[in-house]
C-alpha atoms as a PDB file:
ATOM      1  CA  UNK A   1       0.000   0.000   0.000  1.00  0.00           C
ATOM      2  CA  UNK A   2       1.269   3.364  -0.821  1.00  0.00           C
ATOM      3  CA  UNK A   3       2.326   5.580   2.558  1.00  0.00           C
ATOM      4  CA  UNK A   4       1.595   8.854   0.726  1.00  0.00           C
ATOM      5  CA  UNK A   5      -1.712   8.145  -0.582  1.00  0.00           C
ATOM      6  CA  UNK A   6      -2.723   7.576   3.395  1.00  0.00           C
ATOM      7  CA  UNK A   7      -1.654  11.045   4.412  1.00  0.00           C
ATOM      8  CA  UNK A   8      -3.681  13.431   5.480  1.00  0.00           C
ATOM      9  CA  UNK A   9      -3.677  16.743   3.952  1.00  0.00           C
ATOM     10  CA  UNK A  10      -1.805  18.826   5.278  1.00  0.00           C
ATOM     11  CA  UNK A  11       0.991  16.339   6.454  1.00  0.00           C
ATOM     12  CA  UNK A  12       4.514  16.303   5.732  1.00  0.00           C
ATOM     13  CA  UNK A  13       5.944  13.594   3.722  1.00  0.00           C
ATOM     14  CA  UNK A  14       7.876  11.569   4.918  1.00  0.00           C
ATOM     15  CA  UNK A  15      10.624   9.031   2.850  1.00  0.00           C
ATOM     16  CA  UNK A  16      12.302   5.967   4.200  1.00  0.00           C
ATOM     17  CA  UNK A  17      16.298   6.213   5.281  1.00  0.00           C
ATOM     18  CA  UNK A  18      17.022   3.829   2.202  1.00  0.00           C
ATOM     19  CA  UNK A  19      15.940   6.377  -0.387  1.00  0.00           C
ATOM     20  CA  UNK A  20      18.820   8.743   0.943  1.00  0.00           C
ATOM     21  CA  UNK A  21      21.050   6.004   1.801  1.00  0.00           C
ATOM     22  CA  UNK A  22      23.549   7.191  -0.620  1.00  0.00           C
ATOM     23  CA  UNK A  23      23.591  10.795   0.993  1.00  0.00           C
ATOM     24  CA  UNK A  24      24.332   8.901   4.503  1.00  0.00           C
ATOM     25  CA  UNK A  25      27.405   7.933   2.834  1.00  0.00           C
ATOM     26  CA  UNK A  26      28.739  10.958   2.043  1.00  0.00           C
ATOM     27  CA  UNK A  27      28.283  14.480   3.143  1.00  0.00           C
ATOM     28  CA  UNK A  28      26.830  17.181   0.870  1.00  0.00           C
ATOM     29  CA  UNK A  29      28.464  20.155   2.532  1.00  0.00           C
ATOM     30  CA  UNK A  30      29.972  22.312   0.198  1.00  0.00           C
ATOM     31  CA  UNK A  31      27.397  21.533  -2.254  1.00  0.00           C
ATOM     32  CA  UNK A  32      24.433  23.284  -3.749  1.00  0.00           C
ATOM     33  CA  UNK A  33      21.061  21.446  -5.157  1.00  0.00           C
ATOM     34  CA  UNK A  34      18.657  23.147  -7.191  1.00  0.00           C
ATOM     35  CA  UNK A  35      15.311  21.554  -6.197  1.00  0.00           C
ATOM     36  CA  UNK A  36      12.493  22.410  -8.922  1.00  0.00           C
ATOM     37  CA  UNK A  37       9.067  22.751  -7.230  1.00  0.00           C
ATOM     38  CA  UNK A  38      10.615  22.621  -3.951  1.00  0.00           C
ATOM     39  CA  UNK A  39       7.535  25.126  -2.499  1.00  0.00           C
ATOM     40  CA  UNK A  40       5.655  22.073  -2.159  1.00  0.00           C
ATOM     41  CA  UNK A  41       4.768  18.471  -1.628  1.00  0.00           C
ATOM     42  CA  UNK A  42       7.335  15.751  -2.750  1.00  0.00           C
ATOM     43  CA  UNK A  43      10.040  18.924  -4.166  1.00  0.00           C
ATOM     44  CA  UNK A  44      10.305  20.473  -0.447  1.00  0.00           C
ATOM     45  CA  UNK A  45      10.515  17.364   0.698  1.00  0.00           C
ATOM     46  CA  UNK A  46      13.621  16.786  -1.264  1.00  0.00           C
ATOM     47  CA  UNK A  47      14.864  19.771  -0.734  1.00  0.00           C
ATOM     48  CA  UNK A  48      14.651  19.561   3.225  1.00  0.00           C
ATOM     49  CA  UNK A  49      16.216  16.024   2.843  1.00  0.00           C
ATOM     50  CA  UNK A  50      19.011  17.372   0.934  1.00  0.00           C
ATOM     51  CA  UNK A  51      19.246  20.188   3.227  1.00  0.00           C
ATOM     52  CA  UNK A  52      19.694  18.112   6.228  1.00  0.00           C
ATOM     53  CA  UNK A  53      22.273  16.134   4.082  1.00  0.00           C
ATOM     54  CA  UNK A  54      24.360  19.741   3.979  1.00  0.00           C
ATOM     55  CA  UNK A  55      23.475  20.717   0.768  1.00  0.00           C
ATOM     56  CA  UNK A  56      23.107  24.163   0.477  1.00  0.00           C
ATOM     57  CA  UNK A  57      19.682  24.810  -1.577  1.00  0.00           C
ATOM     58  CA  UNK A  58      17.951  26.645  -4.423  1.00  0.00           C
ATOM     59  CA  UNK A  59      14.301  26.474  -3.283  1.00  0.00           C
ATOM     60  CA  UNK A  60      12.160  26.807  -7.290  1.00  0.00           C
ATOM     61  CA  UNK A  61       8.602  27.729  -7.375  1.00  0.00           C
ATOM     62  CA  UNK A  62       6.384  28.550 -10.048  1.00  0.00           C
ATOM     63  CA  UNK A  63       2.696  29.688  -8.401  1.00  0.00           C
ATOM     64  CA  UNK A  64       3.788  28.858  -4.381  1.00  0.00           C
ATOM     65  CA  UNK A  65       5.492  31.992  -2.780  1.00  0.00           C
ATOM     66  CA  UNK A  66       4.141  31.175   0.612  1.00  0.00           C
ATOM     67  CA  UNK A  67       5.006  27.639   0.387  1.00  0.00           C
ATOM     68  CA  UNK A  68       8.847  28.534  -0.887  1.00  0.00           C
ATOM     69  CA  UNK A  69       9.180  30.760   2.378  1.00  0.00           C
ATOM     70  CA  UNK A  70       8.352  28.183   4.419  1.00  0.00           C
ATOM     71  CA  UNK A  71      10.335  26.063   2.676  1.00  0.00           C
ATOM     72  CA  UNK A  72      13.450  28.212   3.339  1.00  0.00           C
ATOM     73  CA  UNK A  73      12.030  28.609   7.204  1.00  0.00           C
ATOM     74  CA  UNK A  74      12.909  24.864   7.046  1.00  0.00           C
ATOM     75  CA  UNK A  75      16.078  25.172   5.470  1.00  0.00           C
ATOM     76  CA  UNK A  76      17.384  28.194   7.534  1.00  0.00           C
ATOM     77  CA  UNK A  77      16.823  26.060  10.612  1.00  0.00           C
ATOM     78  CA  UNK A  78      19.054  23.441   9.625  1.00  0.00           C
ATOM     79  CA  UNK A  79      21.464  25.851   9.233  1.00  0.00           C
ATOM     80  CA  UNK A  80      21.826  25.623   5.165  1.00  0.00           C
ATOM     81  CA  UNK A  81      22.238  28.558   2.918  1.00  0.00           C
ATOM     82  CA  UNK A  82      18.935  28.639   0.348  1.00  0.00           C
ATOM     83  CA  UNK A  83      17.977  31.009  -2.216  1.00  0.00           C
ATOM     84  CA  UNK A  84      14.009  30.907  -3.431  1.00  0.00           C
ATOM     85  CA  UNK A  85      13.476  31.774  -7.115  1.00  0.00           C
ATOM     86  CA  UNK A  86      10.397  31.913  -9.059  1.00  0.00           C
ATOM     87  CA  UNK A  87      10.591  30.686 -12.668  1.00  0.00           C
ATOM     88  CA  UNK A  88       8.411  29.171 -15.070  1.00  0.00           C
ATOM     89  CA  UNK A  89      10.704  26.092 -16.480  1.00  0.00           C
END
């Protein structure tokens, strides 16, 4: 059964440690992700993952400006640099 489609709305996602089990294996400081529809759902997801990895992140969001910013509230917590940027891609 699929975890996400349980969720309710409103609830973070959530992955298992084996999707990121390369990241555990190496450190991402030093390095910068840009995360494409990281404002919301699976994207800031990614992009908080990676942040807590040490990747320093480019938060991308088309529609979502309140979602980016709390996106980056996420990120600046973890102690990451971010940068949002709206784009259509």
């Amino acid at each position: 059964m699929n975890p996400v489609a349980k969720r309710s709305p409103g609830a973070a996602l959530t992955f298992p440690p084996a999707l990121f089990s390369m990241l555990a294996m190496s450190s991402l400081r030093g390095r910068t992700a840009l995360v494409t529809g990281a404002a919301r759902r699976l994207g800031r997801a990614i992009g908080v993952a990676l942040g807590g990895e040490g990747a320093d992140v480019l938060v991308h969001y088309g529609h979502s400006a309140a979602e980016a910013e709390q996106t980056a509230a996420e990120l600046r917590a973890l102690g990451v640099r971010f940068w949002t940027l709206c784009a259509e891609l």
